[in-house]
C-alpha atoms as a PDB file:
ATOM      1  CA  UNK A   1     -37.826 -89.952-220.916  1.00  0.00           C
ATOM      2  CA  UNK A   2     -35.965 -88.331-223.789  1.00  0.00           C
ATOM      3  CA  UNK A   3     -38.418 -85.710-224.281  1.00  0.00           C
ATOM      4  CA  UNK A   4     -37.581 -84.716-220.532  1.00  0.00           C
ATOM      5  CA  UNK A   5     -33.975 -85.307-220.996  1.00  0.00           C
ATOM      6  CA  UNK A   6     -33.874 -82.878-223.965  1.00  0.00           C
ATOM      7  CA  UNK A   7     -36.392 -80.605-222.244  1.00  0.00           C
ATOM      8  CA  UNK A   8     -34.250 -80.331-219.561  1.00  0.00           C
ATOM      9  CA  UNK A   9     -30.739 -80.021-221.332  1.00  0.00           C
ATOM     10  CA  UNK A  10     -32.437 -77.125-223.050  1.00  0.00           C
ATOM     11  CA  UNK A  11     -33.931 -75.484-219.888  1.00  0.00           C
ATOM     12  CA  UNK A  12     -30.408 -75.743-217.839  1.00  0.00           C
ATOM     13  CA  UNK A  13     -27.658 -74.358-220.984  1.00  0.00           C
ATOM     14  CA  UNK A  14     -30.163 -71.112-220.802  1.00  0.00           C
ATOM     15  CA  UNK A  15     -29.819 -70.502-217.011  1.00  0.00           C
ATOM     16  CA  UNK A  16     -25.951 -69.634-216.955  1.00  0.00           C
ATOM     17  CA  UNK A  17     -25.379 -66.405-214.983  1.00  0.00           C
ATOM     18  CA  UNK A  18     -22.564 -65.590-217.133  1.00  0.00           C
ATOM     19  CA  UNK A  19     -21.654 -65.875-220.808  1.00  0.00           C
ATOM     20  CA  UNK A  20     -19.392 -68.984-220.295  1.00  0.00           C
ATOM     21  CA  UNK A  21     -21.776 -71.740-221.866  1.00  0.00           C
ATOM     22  CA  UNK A  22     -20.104 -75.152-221.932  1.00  0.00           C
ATOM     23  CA  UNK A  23     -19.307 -76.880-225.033  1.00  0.00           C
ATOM     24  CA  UNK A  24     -22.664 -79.682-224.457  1.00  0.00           C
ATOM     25  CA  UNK A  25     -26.016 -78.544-223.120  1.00  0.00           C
ATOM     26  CA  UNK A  26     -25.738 -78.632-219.493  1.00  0.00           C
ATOM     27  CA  UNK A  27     -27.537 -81.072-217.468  1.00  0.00           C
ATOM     28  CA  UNK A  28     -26.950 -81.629-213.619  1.00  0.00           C
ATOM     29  CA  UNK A  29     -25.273 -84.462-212.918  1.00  0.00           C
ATOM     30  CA  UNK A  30     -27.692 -86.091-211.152  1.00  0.00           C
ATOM     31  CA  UNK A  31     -30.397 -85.957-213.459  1.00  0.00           C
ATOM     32  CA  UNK A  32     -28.029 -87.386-216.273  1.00  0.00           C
ATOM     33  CA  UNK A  33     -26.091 -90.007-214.193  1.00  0.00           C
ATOM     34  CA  UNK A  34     -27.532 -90.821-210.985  1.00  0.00           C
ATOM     35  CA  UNK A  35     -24.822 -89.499-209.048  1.00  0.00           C
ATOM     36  CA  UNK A  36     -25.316 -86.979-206.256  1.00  0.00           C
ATOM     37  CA  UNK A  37     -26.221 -83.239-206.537  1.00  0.00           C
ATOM     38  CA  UNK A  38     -22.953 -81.250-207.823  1.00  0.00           C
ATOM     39  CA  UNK A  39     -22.561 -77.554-206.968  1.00  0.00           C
ATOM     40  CA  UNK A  40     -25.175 -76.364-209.663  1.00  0.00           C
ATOM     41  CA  UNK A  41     -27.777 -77.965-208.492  1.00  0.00           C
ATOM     42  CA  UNK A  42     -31.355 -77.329-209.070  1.00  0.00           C
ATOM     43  CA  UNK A  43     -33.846 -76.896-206.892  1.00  0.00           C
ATOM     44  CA  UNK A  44     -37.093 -78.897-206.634  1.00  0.00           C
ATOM     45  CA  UNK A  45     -39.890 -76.197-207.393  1.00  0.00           C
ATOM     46  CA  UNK A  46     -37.793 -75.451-210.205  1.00  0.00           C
ATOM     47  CA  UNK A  47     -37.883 -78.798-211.713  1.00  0.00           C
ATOM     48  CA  UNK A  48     -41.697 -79.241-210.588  1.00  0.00           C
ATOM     49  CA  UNK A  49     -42.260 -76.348-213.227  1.00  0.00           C
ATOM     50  CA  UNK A  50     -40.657 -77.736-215.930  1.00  0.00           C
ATOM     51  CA  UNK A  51     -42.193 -81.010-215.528  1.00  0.00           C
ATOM     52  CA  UNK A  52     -45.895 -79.111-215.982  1.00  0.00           C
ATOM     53  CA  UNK A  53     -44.496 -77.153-218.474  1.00  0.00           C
ATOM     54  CA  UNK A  54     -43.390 -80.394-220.395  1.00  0.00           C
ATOM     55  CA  UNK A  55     -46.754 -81.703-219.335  1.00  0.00           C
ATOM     56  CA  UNK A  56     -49.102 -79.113-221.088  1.00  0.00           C
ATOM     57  CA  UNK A  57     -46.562 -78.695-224.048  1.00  0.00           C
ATOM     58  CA  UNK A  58     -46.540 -82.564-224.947  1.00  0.00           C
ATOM     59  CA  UNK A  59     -50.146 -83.662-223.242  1.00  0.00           C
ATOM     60  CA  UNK A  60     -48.994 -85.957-220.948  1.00  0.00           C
ATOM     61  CA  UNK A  61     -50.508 -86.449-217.527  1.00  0.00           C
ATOM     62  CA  UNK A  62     -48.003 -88.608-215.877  1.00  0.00           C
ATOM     63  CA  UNK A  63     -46.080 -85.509-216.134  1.00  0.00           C
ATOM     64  CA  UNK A  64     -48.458 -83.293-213.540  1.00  0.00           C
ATOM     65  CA  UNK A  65     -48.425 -86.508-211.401  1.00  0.00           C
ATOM     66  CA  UNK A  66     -44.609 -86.848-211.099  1.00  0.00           C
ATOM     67  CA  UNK A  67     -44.275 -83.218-210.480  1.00  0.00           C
ATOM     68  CA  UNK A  68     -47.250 -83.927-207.664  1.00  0.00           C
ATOM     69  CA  UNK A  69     -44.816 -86.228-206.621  1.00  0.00           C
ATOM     70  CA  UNK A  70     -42.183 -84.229-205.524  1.00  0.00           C
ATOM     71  CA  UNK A  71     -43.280 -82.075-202.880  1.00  0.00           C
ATOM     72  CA  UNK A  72     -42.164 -83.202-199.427  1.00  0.00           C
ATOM     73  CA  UNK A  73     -44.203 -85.432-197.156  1.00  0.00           C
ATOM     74  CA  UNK A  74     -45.368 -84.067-193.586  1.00  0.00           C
ATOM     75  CA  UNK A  75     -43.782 -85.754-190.537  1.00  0.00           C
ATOM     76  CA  UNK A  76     -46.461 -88.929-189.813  1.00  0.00           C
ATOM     77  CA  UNK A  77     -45.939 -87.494-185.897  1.00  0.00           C
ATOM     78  CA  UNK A  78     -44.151 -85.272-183.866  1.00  0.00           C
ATOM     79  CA  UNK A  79     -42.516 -86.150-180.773  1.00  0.00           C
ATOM     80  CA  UNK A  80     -43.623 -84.729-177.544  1.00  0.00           C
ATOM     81  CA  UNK A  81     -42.336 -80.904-175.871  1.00  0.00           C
ATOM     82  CA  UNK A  82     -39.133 -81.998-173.881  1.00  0.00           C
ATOM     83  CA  UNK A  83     -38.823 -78.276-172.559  1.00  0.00           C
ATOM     84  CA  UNK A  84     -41.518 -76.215-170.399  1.00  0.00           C
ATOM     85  CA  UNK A  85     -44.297 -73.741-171.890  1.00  0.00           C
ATOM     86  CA  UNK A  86     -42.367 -70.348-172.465  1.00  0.00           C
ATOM     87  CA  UNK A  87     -44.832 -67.993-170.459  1.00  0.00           C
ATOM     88  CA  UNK A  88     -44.292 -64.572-168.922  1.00  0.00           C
ATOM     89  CA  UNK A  89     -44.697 -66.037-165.598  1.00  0.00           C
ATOM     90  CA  UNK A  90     -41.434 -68.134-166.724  1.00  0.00           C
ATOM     91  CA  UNK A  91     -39.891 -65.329-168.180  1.00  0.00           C
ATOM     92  CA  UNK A  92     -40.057 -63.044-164.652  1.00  0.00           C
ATOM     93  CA  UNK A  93     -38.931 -66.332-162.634  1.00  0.00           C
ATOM     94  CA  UNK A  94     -35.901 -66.577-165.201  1.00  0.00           C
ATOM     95  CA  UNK A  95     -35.207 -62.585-164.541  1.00  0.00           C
ATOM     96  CA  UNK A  96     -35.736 -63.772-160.944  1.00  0.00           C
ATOM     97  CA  UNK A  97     -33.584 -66.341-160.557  1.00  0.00           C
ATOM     98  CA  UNK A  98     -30.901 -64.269-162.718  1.00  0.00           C
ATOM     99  CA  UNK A  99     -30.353 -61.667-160.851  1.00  0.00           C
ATOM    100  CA  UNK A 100     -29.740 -64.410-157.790  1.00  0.00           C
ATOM    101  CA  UNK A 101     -27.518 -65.998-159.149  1.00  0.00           C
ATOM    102  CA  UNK A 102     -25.756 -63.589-161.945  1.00  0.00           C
ATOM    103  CA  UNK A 103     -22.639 -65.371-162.306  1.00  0.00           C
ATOM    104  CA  UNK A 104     -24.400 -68.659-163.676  1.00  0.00           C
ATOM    105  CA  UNK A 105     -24.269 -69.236-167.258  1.00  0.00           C
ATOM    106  CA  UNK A 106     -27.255 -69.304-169.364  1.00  0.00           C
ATOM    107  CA  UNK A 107     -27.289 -72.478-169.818  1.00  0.00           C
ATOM    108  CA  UNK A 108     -27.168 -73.681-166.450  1.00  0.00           C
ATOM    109  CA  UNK A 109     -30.410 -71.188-165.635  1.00  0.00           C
ATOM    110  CA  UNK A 110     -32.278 -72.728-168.764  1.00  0.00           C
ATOM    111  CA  UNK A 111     -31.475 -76.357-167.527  1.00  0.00           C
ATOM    112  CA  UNK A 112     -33.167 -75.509-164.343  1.00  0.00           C
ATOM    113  CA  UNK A 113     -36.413 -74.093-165.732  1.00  0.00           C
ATOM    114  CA  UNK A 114     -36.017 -76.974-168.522  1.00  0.00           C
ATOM    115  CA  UNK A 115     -36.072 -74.637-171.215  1.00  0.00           C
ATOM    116  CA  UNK A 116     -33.350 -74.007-173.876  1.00  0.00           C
ATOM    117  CA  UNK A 117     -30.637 -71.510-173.608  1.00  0.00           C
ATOM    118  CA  UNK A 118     -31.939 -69.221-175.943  1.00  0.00           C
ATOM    119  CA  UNK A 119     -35.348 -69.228-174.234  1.00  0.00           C
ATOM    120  CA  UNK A 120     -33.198 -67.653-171.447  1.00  0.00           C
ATOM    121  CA  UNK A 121     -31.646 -64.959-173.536  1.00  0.00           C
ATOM    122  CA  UNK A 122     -35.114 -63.761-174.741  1.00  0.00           C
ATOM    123  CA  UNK A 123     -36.467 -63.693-170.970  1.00  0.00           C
ATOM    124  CA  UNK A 124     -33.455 -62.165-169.769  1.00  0.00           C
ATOM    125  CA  UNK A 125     -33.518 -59.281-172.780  1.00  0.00           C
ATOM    126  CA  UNK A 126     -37.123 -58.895-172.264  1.00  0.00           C
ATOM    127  CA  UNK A 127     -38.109 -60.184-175.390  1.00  0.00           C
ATOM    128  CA  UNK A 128     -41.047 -62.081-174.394  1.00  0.00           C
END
């Protein structure tokens, strides 16, 4: 851990945007302390690619497998379409209905047709 540790130290105190470098090596606070992420955080593909470059440079395989580690997993399931199919047949009944009733507000049309406001703004501009 103290090869990442100075790895890392030496990786962040390069990546100033300005010439101010503070008087330590700087190293996020959450990756020294534990705490949460301060303003200068750092994103996670860029810490993925210094954990493989840290990998190949000191041969260590756990390395690639903790950097494997920290891509995002996909949602185990989705929950089911609570709004209706967005067709043009939908679309020209929107229109329809619109010019009926042009004083209603878009949302009131789209809670009709059970589709979201915006749904109603692209029917209504033509969009789809």
């Amino acid at each position: 851990m103290r090869i990442i540790a100075t790895a890392l130290s030496s990786f962040y105190s390069n990546s100033y945007p300005c010439s101010f470098r503070p008087a330590k090596p700087y190293l996020p606070t959450y990756l020294s302390t534990g705490r949460s992420r301060s303003w200068r955080s750092v994103t996670s593909p860029q810490i993925r690619a210094r954990l493989r470059e840290l990998a190949d440079e000191h041969g260590l395989d756990e390395l690639h497998d903790l950097a494997d580690d920290t891509y995002r997993n996909p949602p185990v399931s989705r929950g089911k379409r609570k709004s209706a199919k967005f067709t043009a047949a939908l679309a020209a009944k929107i229109r329809k209905y619109h010019k009926k009733h042009p004083r209603l507000h878009q949302r009131d049309i789209g809670h009709k047709f059970n589709v979201n406001p915006g749904r109603v703004s692209e029917a209504l501009t033509n969009q789809k």
